[in-house]
C-alpha atoms as a PDB file:
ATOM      1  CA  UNK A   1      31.119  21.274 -31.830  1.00  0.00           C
ATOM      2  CA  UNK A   2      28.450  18.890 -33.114  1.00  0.00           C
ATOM      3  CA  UNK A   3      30.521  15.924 -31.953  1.00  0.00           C
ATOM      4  CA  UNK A   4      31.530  17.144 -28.732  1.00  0.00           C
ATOM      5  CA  UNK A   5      27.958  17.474 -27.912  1.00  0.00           C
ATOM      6  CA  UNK A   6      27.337  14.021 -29.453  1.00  0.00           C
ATOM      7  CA  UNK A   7      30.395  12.535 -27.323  1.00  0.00           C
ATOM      8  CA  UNK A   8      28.809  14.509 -24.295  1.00  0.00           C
ATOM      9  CA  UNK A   9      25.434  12.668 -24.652  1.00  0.00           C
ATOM     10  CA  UNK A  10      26.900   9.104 -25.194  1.00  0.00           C
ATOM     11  CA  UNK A  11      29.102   9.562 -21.878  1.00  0.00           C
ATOM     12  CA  UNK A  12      26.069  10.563 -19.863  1.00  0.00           C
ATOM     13  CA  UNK A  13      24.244   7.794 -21.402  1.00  0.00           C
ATOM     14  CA  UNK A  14      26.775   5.058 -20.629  1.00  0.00           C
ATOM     15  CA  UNK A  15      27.945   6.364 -17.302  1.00  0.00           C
ATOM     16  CA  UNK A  16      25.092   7.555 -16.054  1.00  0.00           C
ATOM     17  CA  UNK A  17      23.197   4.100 -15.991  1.00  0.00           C
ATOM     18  CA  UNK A  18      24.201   1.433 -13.830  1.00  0.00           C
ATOM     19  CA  UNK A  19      23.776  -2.250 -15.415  1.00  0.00           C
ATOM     20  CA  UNK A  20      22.676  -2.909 -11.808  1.00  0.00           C
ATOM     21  CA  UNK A  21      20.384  -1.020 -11.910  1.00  0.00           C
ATOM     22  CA  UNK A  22      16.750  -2.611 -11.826  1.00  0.00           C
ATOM     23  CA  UNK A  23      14.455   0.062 -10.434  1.00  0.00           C
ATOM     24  CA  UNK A  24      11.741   1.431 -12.308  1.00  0.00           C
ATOM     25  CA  UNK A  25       9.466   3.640 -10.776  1.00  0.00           C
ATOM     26  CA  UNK A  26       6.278   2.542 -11.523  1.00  0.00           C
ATOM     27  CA  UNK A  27       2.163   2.445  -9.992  1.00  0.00           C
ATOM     28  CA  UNK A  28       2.415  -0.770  -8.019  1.00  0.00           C
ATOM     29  CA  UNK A  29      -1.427  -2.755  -8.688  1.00  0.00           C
ATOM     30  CA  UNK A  30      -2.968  -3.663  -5.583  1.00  0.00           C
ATOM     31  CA  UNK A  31      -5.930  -5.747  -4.124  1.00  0.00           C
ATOM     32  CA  UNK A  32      -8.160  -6.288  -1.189  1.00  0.00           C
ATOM     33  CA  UNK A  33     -10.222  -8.788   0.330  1.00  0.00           C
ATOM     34  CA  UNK A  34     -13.299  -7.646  -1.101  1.00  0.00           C
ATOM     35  CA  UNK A  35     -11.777  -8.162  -4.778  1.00  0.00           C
ATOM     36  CA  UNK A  36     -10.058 -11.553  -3.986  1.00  0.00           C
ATOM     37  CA  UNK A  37     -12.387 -13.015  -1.658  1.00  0.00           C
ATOM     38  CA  UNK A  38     -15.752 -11.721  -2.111  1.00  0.00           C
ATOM     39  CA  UNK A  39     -15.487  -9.753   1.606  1.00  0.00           C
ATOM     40  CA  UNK A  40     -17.951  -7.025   2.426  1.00  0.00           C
ATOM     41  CA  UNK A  41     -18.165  -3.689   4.030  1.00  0.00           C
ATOM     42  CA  UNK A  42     -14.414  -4.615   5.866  1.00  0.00           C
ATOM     43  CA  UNK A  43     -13.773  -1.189   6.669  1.00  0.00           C
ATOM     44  CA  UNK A  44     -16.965  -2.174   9.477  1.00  0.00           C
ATOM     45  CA  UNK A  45     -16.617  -5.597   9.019  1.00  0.00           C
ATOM     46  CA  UNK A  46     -12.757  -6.518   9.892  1.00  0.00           C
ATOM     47  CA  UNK A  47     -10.877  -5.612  13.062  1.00  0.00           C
ATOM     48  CA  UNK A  48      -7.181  -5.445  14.332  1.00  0.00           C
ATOM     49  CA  UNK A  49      -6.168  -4.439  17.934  1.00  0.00           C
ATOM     50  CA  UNK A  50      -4.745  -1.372  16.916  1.00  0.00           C
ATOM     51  CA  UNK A  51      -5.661   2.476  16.740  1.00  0.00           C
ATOM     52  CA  UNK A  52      -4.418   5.046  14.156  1.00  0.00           C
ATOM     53  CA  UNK A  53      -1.319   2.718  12.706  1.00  0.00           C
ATOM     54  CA  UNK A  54      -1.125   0.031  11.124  1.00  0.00           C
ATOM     55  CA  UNK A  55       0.681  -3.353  10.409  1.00  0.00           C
ATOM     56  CA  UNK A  56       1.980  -5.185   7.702  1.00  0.00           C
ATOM     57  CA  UNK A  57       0.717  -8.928   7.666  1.00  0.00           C
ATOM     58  CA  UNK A  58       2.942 -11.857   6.250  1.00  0.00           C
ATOM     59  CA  UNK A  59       1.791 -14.580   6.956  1.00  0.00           C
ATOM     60  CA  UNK A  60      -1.927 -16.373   7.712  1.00  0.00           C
ATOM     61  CA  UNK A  61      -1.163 -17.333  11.160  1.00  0.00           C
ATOM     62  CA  UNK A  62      -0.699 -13.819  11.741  1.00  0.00           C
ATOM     63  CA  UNK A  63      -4.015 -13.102   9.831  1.00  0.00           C
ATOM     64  CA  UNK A  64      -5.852 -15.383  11.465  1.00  0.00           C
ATOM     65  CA  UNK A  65      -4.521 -14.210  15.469  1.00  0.00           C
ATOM     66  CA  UNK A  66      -4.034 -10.613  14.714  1.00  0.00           C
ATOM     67  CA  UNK A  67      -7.720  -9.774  12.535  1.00  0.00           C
ATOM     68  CA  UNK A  68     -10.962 -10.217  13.729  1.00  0.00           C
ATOM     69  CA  UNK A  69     -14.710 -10.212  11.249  1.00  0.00           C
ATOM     70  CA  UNK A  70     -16.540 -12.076   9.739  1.00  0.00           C
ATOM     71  CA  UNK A  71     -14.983 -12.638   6.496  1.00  0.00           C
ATOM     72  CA  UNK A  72     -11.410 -14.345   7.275  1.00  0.00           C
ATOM     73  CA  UNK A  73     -10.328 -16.335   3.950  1.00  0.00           C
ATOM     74  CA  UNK A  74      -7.184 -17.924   3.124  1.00  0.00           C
ATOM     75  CA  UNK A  75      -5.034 -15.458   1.927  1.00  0.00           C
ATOM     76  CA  UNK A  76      -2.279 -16.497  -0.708  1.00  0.00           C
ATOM     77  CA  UNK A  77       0.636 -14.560   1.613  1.00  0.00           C
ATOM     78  CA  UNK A  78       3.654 -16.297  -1.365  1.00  0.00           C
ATOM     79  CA  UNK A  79       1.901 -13.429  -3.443  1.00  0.00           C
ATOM     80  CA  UNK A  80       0.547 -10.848  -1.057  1.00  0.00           C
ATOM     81  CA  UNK A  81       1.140  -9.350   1.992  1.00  0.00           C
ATOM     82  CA  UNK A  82      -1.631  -7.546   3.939  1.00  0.00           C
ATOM     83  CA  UNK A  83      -1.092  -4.472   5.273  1.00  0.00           C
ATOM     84  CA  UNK A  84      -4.085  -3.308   7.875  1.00  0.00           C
ATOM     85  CA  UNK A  85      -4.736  -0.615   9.812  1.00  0.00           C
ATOM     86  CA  UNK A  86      -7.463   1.693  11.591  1.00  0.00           C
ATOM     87  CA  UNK A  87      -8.292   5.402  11.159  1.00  0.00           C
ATOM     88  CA  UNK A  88     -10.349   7.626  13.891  1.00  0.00           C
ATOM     89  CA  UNK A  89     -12.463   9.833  11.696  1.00  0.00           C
ATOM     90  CA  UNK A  90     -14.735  12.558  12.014  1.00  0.00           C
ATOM     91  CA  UNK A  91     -17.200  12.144   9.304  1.00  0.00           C
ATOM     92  CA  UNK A  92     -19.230   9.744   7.943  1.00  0.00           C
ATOM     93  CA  UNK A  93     -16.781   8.284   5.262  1.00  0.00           C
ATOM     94  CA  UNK A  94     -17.933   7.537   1.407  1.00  0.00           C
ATOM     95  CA  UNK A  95     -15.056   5.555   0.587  1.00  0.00           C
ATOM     96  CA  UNK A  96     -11.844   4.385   0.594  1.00  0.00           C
ATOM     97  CA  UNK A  97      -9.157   4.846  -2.292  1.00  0.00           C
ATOM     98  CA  UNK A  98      -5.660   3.196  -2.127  1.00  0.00           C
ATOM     99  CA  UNK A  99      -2.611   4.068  -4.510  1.00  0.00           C
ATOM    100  CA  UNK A 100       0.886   2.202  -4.162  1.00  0.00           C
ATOM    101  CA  UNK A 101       4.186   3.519  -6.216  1.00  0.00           C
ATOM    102  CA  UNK A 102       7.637   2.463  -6.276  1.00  0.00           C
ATOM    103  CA  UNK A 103      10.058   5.451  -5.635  1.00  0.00           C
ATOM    104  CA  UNK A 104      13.282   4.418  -7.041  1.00  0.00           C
ATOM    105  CA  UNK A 105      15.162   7.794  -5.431  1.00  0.00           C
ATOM    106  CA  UNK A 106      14.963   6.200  -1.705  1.00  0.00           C
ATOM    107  CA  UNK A 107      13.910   2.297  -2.897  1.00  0.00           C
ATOM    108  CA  UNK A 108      10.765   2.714  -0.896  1.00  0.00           C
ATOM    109  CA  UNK A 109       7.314   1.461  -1.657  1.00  0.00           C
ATOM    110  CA  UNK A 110       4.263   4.237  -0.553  1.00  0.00           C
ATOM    111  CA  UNK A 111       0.977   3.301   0.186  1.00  0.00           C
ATOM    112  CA  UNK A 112      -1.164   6.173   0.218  1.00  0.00           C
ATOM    113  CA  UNK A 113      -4.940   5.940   1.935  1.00  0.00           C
ATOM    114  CA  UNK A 114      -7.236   8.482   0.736  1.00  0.00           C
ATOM    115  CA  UNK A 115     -10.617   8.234   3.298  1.00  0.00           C
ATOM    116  CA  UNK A 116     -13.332  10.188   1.119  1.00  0.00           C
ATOM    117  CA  UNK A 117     -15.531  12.015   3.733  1.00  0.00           C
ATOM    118  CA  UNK A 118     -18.859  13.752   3.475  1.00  0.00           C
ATOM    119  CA  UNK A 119     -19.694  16.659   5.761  1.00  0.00           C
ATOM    120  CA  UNK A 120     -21.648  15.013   8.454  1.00  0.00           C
ATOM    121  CA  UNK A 121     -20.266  15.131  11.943  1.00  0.00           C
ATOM    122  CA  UNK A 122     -19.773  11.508  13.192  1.00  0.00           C
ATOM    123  CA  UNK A 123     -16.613   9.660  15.435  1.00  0.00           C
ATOM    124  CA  UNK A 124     -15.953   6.812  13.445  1.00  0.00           C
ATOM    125  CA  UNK A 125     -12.619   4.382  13.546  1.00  0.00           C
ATOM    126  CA  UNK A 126     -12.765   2.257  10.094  1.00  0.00           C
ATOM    127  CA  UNK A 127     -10.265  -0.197   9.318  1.00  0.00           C
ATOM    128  CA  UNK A 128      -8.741  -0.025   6.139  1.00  0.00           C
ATOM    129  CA  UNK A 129      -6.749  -2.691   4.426  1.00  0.00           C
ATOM    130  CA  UNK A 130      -4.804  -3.503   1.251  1.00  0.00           C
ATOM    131  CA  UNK A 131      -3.265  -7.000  -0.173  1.00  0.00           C
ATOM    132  CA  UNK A 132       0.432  -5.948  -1.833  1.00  0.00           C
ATOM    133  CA  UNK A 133       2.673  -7.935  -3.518  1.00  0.00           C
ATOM    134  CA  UNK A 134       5.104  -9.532  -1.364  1.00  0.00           C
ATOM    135  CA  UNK A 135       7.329  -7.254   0.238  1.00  0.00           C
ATOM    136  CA  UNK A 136      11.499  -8.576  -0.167  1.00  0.00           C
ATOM    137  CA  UNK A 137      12.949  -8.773   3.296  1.00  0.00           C
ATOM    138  CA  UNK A 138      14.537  -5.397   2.904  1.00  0.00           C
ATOM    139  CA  UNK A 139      11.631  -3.755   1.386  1.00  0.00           C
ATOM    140  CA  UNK A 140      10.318  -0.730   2.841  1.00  0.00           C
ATOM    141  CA  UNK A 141       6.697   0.459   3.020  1.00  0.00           C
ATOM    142  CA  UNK A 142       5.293   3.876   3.879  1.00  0.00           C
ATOM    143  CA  UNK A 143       1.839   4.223   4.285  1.00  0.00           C
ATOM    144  CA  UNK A 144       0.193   7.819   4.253  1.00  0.00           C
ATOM    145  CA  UNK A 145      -3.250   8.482   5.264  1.00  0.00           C
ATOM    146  CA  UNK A 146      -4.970  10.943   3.973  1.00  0.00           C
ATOM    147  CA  UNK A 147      -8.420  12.376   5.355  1.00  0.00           C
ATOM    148  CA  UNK A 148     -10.311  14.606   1.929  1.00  0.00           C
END
């Protein structure tokens, strides 16, 4: 009985993993502006013609048409892409907290955008922004926002 269950275990082993198979799902690091290029305040400071979406930024003639502020650097977009968007809110915000995974089950990436709020009443739309790592042409982002 001991080897059958031994036998059972190998076979589930060996079939059930594809040699193909690359995926491991994982916490994907991140960066912003403000880490790579010294930016400040962007969630004030940098502006897209967009409301309650976002985009996903590949290239820096995009950047440079597409954003508006004060701090516009060259952005390394063979290593990142920049994905940008703008939230209505209403309360002051305290910060901003981003978290990326890799979901192997549907090969999709998930940005999630946690706006920290305090409890005073305000009508606020902050742009928030993230620098990735270069999305493959059939990679697939999701981003979640998340008002706490």
């Amino acid at each position: 009985m001991k080897k059958l269950y031994i036998v059972v275990v190998v076979c589930f082993i060996l079939y059930g993993c594809d040699a193909d198979d690359q995926c491991t799902p994982a916490v994907i690091g991140i960066s912003n502006l403000e880490i790579e290029h010294g930016c400040e305040n962007t969630k004030f400071e940098l502006d897209i013609d967009i409301s309650n979406d976002y985009r996903i930024i590949h290239s820096q003639d995009d950047f440079l048409n597409l954003v508006q502020g004060s701090c516009m650097p060259q952005i390394d977009f063979n290593k990142y892409d920049l994905v940008i968007g703008k939230k209505t809110i209403a309360k002051i915000n305290n910060s901003i907290v981003y978290s990326m995974i890799r979901n192997c089950d549907d090969e999709k990436l998930y940005l999630e955008v946690i706006f920290n709020q305090s409890e005073t009443i305000t009508n606020q739309e902050l742009t928030y922004h993230a620098l990735i790592p270069k999305l493959s042409q059939d990679g697939m982002l999701i981003v979640t926002v998340i008002l706490n």
